[in-house]
Protein backbone atom coordinates (compact mmCIF):
# COMPACT_ATOMS: atom_id res chain seq x y z
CA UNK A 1 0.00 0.00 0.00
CA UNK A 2 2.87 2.25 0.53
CA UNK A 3 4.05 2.35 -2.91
CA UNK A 4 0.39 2.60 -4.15
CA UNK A 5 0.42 5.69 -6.71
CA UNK A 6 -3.54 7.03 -7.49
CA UNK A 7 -4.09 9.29 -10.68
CA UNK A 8 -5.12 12.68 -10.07
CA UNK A 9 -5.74 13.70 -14.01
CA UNK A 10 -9.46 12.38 -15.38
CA UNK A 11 -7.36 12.41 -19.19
CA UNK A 12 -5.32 9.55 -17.61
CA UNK A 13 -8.96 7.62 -17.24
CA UNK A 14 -10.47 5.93 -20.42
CA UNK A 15 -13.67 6.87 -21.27
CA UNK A 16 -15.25 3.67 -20.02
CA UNK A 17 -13.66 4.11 -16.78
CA UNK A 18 -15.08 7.78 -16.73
CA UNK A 19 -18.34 6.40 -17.04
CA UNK A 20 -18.00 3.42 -14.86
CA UNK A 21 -16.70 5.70 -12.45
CA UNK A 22 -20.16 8.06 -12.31
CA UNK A 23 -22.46 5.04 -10.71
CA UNK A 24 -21.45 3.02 -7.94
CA UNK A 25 -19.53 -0.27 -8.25
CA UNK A 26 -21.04 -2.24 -5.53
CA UNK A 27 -24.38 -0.82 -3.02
CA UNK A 28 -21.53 1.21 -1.17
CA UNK A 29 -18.76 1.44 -2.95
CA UNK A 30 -17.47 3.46 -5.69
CA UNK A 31 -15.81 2.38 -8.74
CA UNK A 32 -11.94 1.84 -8.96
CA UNK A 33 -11.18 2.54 -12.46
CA UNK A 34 -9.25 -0.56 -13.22
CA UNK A 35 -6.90 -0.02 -9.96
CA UNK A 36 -6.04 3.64 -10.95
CA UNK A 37 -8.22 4.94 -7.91
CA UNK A 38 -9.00 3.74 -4.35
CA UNK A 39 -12.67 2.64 -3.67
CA UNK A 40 -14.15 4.79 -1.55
CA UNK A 41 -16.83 3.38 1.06
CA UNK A 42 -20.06 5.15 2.14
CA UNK A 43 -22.33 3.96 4.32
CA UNK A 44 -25.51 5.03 6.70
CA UNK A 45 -26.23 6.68 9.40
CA UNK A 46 -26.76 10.06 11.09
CA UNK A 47 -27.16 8.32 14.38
CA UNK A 48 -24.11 5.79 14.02
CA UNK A 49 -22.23 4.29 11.73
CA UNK A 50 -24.61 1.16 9.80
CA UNK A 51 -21.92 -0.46 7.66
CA UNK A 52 -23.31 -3.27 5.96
CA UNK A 53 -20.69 -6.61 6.16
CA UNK A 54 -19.85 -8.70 3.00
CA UNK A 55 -22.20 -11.56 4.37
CA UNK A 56 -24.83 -8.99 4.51
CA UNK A 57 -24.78 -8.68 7.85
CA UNK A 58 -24.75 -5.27 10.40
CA UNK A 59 -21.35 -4.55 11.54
CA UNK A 60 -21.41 -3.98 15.31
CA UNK A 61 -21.07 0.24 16.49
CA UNK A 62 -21.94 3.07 19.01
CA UNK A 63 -25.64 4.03 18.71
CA UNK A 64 -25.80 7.82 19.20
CA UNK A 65 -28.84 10.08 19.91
CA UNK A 66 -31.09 10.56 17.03
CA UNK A 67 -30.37 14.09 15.85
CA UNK A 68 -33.95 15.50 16.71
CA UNK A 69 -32.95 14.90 20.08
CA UNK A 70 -29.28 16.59 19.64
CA UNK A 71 -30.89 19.79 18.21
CA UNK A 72 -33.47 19.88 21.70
CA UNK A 73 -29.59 20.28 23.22
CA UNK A 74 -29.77 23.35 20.91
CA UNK A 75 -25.62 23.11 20.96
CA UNK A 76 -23.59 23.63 18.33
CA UNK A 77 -20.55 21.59 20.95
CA UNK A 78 -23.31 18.86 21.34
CA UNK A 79 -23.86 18.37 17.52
CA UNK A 80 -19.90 18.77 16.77
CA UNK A 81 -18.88 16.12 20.00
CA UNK A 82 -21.90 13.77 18.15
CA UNK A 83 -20.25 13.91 14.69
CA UNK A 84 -16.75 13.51 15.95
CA UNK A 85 -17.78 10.62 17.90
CA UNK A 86 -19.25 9.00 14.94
CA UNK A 87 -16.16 9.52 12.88
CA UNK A 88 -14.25 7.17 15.39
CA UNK A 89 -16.63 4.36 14.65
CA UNK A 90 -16.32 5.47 10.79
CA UNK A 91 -12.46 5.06 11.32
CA UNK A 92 -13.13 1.90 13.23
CA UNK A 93 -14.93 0.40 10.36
CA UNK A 94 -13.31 1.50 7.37
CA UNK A 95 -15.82 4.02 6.20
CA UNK A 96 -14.76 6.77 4.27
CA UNK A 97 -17.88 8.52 3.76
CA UNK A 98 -20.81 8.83 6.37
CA UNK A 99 -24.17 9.75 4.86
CA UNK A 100 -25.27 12.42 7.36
CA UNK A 101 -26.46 14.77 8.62
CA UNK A 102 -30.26 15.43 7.43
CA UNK A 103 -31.78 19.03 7.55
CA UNK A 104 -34.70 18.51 5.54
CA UNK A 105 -37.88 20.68 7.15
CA UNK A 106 -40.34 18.66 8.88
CA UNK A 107 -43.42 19.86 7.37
CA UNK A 108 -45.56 16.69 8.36
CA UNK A 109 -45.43 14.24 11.39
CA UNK A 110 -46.02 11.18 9.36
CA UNK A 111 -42.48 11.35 7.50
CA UNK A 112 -40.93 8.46 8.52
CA UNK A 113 -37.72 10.55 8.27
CA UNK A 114 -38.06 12.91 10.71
CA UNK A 115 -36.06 11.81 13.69
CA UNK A 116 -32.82 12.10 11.65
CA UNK A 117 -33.84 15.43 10.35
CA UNK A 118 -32.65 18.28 13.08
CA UNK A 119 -35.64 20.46 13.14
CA UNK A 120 -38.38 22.60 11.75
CA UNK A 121 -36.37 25.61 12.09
CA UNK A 122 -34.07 26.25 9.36
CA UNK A 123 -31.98 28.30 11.34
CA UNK A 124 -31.05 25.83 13.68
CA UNK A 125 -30.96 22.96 11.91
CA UNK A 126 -28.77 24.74 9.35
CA UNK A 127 -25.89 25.78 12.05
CA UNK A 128 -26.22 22.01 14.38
CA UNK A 129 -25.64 20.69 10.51
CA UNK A 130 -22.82 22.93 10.15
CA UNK A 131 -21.00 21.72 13.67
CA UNK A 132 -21.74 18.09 13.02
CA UNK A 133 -20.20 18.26 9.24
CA UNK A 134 -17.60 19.73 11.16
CA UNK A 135 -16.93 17.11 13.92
CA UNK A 136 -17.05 14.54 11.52
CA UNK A 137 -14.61 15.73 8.63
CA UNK A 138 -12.27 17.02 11.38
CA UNK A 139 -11.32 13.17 12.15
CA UNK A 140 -10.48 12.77 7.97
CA UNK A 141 -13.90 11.46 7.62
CA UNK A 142 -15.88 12.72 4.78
CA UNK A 143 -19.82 13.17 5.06
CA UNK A 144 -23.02 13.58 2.69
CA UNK A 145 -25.67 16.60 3.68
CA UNK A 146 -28.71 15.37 2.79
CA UNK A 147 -32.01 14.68 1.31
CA UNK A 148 -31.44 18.32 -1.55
CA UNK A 149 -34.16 19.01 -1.18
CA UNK A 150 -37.87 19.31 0.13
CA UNK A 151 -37.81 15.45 0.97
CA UNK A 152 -40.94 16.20 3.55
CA UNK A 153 -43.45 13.50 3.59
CA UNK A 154 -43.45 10.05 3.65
CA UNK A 155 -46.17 9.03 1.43
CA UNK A 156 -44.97 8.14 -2.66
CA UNK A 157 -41.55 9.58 -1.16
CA UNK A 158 -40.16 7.92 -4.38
CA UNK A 159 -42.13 9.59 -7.00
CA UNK A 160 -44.53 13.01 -5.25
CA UNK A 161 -43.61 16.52 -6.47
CA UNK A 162 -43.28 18.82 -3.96
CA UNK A 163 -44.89 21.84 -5.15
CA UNK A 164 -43.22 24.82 -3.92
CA UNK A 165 -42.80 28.53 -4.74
CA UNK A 166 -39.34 30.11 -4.55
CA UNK A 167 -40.04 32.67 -2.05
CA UNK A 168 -41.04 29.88 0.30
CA UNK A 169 -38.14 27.14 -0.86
CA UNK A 170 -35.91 30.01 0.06
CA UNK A 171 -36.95 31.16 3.09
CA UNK A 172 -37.83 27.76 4.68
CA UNK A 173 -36.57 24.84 2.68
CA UNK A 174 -33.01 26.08 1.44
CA UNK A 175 -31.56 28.14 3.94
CA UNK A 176 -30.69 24.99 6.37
CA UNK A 177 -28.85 23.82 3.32
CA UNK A 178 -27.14 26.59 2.68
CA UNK A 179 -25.82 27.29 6.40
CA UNK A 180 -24.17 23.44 6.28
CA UNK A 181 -22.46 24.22 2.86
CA UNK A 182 -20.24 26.20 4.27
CA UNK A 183 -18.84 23.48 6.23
CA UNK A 184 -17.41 22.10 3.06
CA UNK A 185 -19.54 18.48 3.27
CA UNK A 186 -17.63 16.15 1.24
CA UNK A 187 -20.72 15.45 -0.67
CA UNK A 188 -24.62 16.41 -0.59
CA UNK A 189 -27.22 13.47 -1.64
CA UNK A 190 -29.63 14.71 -3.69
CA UNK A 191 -33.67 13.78 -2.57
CA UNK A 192 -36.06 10.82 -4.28
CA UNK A 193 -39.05 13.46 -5.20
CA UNK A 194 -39.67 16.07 -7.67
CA UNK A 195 -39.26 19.47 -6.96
CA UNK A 196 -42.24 21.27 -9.26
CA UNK A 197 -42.52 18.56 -11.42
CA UNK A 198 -38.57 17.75 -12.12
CA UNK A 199 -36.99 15.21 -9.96
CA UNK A 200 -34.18 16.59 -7.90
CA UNK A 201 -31.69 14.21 -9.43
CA UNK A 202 -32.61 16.09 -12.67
CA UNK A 203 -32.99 19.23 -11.47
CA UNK A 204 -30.74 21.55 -13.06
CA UNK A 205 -31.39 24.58 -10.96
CA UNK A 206 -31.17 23.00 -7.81
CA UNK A 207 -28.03 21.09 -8.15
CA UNK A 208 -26.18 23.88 -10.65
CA UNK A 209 -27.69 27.15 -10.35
CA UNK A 210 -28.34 26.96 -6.65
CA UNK A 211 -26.66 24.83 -5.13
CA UNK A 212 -23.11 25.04 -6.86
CA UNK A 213 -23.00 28.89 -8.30
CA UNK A 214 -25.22 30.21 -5.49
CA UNK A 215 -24.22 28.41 -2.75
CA UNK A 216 -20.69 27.55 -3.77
CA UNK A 217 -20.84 23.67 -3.26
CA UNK A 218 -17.63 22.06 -5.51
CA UNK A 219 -18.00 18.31 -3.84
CA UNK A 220 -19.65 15.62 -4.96
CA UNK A 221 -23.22 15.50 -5.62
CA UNK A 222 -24.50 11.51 -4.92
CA UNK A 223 -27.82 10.20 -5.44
CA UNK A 224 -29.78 8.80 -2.57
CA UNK A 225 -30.42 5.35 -3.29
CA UNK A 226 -32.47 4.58 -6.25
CA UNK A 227 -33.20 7.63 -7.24
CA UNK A 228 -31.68 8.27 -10.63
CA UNK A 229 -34.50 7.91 -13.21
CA UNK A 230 -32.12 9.35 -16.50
CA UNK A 231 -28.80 8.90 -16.80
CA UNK A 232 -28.22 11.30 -19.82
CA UNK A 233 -30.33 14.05 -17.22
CA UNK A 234 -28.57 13.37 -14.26
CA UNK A 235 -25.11 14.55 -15.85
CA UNK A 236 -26.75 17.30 -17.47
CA UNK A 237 -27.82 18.63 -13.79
CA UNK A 238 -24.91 18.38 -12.51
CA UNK A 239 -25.22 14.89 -10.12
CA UNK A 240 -21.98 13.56 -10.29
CA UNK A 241 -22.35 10.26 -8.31
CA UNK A 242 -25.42 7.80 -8.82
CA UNK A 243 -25.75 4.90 -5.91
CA UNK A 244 -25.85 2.08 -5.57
CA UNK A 245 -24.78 0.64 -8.51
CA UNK A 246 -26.79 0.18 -11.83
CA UNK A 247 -27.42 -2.77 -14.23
CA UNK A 248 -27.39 -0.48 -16.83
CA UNK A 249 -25.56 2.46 -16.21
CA UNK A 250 -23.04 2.13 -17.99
CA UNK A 251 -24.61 1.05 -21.70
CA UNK A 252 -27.55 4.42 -20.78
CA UNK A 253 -24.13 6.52 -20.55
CA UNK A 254 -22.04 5.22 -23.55
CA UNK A 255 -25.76 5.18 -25.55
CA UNK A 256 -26.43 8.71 -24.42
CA UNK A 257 -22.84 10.39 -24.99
CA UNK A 258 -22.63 8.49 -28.76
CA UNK A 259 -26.33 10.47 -29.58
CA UNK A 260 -24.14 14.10 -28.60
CA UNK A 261 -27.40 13.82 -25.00
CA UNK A 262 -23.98 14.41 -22.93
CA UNK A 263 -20.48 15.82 -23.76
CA UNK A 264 -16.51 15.22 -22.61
CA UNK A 265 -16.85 18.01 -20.63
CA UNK A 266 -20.02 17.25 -18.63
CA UNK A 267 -18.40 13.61 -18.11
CA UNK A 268 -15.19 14.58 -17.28
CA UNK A 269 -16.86 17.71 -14.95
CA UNK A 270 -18.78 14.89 -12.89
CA UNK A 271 -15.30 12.49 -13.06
CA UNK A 272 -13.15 14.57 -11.95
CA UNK A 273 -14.86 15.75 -8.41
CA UNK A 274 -15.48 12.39 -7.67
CA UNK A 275 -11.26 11.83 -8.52
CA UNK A 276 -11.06 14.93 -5.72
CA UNK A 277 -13.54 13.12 -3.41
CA UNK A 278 -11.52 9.74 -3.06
CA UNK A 279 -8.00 11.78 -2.84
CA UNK A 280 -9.83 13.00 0.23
């Protein structure tokens, strides 16, 4: 391992690698580009590490307070001790990506993802996000803000538009989002739904014109689980990273960049950050 040399340059990657290396190789594990790049492993949860064993099974770790009940603490020490704390385990366990912390608004009590949201103000979930990101990535442990965004109910989580004006995404919705960017998260995982119609792994003004030129996020962007719908569209907004992996990624890539749908420079845009995100 000691005289292992990764590339830095995306030119040095073919462009099957390049495309391999935009969809996971295994559930949590990115690609390796034919040995020219470490794997990088990500794995759940905001409330402990829940790193899933070759045989399938739960690897053994610290549960930690869900963080609904950190941000009652209303400390920004509490939230960064929780995320440092977490890191250990991550270290512990070979993960090099943990995919928390959640700040989406909780706008009903029936989402069955509120208790690893922080809160239904965006104010304070935005700076407890901030001072967990923090704790975590100060142990060299990278982590993945999430669901981007208005993931706020439970029911057809997979495929309901949440219809939303701008005045109200940005004063309720985004501005949790954009406090925790500016703790440099390693990534941000995009949400299952549609935002007005356009699902947010699609969404080109979310992911580009907000999130990256407005709110200055240049890390990853990864999918939550599943919830890539077009390949060609995904790239095109901007998601670099689509987990877990995909039967047919690959061939909907190679397809899509031979029609002119995506270019070299949108692939190698996507390529490179992840490249960035496993020098990390």
């Amino acid at each position: 391992k000691g005289h292992y040399k990764m590339i830095t340059d995306v030119k040095k990657l073919t462009l099957e690698e390049k495309l391999k290396l935009l969809s996971g190789a295994t559930c949590w594990q990115t690609y390796d580009a034919n040995g020219k790049l470490k794997s990088a492993f990500l794995s759940d949860g905001p409330h402990g590490v829940r790193k899933i064993d070759k045989d399938g099974s739960t690897v053994k770790s610290t549960a930690m307070p869900a963080l609904s009940t950190v941000a009652n603490s209303w400390s920004v020490e509490a939230a960064y001790l929780d995320g440092q704390t977490i890191a250990e385990d991550c270290i512990d366990h070979n993960v090099d990506v943990l995919l928390a912390p959640g700040v989406n608004i909780k706008r009903s009590p029936l989402c069955g993802r509120n208790f690893e949201y922080f809160s239904e103000d965006p104010f304070l979930a935005g700076h407890l996000a901030y001072a967990y990101i923090s704790g975590v990535q100060s142990r060299g442990v990278g982590t993945s803000l999430k669901h981007f965004c208005a993931n706020n109910r439970e029911f057809e989580r997979l495929s309901q538009s949440s219809e939303v004006d701008e005045r109200t995404l940005r004063e309720i919705y985004l501005p949790a989002f954009e406090i925790a960017v500016k703790a440099k998260p390693w990534t941000v995982m995009c949400s299952y739904n549609l935002i007005n119609g356009v699902y947010a792994s699609e969404n080109k003004w979310l992911l580009k014109d907000v999130l990256r030129d407005e709110f200055g996020f240049d890390g990853v962007i990864v999918s939550d689980w599943g919830a890539v719908h077009s390949q060609f569209r995904r790239v095109r907004a901007g998601l670099d990273l689509e987990m877990p992996d995909s039967r047919h990624a690959y061939e909907d890539l190679k397809s899509a960049y031979e029609k002119g749908y995506i270019t070299d420079e949108q692939i190698d845009e996507c390529a490179a950050r992840i490249i960035d995100l496993v020098k990390k």
